[in-house]
C-alpha atoms as a PDB file:
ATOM      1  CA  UNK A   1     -16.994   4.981  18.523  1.00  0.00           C
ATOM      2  CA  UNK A   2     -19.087   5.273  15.740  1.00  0.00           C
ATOM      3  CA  UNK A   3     -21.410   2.962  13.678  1.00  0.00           C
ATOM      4  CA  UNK A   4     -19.584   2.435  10.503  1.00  0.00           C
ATOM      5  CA  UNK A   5     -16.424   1.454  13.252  1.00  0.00           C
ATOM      6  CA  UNK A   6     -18.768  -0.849  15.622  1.00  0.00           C
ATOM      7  CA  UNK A   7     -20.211  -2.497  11.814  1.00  0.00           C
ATOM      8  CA  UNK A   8     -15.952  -3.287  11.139  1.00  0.00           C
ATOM      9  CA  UNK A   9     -15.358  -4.613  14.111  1.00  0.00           C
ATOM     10  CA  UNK A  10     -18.251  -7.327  14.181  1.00  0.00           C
ATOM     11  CA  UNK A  11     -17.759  -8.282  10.145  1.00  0.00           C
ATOM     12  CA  UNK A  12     -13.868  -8.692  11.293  1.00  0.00           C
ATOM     13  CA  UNK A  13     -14.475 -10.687  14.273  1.00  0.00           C
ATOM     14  CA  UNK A  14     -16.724 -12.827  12.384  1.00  0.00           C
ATOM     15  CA  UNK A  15     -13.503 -13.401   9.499  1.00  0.00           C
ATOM     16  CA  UNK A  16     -11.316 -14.020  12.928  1.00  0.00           C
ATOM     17  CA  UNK A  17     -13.488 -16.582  14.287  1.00  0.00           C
ATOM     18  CA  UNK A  18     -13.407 -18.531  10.847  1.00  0.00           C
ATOM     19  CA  UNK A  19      -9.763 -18.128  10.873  1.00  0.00           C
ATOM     20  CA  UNK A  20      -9.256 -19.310  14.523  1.00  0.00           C
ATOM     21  CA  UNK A  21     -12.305 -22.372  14.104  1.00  0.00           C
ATOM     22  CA  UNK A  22     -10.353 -23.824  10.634  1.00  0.00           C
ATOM     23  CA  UNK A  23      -6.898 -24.144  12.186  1.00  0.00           C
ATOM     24  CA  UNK A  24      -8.121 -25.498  15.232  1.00  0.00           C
ATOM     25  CA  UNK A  25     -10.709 -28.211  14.046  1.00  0.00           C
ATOM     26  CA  UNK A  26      -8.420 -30.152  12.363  1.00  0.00           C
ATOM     27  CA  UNK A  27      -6.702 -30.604  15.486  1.00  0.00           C
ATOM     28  CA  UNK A  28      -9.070 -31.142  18.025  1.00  0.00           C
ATOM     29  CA  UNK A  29     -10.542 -34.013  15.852  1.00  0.00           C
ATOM     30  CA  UNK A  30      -7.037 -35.525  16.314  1.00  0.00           C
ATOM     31  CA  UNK A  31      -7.275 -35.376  19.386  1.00  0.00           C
ATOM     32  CA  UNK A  32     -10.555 -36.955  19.857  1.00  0.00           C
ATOM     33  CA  UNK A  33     -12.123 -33.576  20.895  1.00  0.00           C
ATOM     34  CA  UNK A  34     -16.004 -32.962  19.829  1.00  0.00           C
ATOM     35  CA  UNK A  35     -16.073 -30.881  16.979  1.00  0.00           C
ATOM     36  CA  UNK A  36     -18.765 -28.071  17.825  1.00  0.00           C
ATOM     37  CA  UNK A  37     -16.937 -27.867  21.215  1.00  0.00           C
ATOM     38  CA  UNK A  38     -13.302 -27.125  19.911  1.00  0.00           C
ATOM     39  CA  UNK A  39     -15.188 -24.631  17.497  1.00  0.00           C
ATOM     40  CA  UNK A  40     -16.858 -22.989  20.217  1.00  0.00           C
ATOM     41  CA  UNK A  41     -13.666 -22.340  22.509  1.00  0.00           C
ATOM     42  CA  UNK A  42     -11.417 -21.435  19.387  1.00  0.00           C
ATOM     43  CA  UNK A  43     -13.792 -18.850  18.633  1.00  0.00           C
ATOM     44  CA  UNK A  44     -14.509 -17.742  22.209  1.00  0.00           C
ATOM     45  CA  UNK A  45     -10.659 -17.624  22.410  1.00  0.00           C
ATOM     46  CA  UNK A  46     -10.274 -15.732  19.400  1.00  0.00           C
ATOM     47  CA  UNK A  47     -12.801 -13.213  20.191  1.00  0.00           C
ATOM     48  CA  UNK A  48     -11.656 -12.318  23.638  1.00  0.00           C
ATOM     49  CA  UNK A  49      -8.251 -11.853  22.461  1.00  0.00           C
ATOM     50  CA  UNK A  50      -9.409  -9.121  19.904  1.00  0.00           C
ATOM     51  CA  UNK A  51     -11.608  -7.530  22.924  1.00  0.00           C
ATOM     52  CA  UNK A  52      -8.886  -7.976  25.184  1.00  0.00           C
ATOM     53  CA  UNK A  53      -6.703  -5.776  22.504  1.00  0.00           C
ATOM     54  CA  UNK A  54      -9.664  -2.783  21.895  1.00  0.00           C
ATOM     55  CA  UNK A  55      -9.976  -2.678  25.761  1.00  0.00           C
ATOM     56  CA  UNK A  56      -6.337  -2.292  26.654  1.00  0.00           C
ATOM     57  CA  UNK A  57      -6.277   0.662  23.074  1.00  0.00           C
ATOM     58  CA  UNK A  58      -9.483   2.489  24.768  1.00  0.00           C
ATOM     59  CA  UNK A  59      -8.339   2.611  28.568  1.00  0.00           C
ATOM     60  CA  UNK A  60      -5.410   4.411  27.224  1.00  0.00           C
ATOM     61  CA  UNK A  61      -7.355   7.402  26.137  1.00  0.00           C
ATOM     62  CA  UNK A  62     -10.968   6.564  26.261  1.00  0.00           C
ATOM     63  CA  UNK A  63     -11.495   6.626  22.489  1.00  0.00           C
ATOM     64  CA  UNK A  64     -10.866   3.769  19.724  1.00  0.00           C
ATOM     65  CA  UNK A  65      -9.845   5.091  16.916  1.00  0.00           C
ATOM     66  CA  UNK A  66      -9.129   3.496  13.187  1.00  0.00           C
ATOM     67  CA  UNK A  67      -5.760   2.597  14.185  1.00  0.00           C
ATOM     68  CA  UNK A  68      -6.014   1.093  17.251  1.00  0.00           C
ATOM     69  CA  UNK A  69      -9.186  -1.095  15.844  1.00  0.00           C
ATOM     70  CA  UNK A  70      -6.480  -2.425  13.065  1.00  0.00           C
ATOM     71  CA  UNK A  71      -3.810  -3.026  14.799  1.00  0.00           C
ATOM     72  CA  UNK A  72      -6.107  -5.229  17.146  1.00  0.00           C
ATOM     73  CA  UNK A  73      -7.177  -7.668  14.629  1.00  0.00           C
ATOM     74  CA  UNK A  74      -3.625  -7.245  12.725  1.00  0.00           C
ATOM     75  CA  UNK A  75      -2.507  -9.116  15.965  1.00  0.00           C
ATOM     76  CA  UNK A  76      -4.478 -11.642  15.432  1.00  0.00           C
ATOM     77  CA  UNK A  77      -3.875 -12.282  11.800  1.00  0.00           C
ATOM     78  CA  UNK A  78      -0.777 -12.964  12.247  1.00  0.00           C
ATOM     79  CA  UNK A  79       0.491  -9.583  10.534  1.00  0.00           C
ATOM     80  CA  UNK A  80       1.627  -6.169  11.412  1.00  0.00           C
ATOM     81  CA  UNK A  81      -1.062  -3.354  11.525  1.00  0.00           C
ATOM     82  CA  UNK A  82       1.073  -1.122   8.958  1.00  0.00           C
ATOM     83  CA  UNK A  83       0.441  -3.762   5.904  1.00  0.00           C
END
């Protein structure tokens, strides 16, 4: 893995974790649920998910390459990883 992919990887989880935290928040204060502590397990969530996805990608072959990395977070946005 190189540094420009390791740099991509931690600017996209940091756009996942605002996109997990704002969906969530709204919901957990309905629920009566402390704010910073629905925000922290949506993100931890959220971020294990993606890490879960780059784990299973690199056992297969023991590389990560471009692909693999966007079809990761396309998971988790909801899309394909070919748009």
């Amino acid at each position: 893995m190189t540094l420009f992919q390791v740099k991509q990887i931690l600017k996209r989880m940091a756009a996942m974790t605002i996109l997990k935290v704002s969906g969530v928040l709204a919901i957990g204060s309905v629920a009566g649920v402390e704010p910073l502590k629905n925000a922290a397990i949506a993100a931890g969530v959220g971020i294990l998910e993606v890490l879960e996805e780059l784990s299973k990608a690199y056992m297969k072959d023991g590389e990560l390459s471009d692909d693999e990395i966007n079809a990761a977070f396309a998971e988790q946005a909801g899309g394909d990883s070919d748009s």
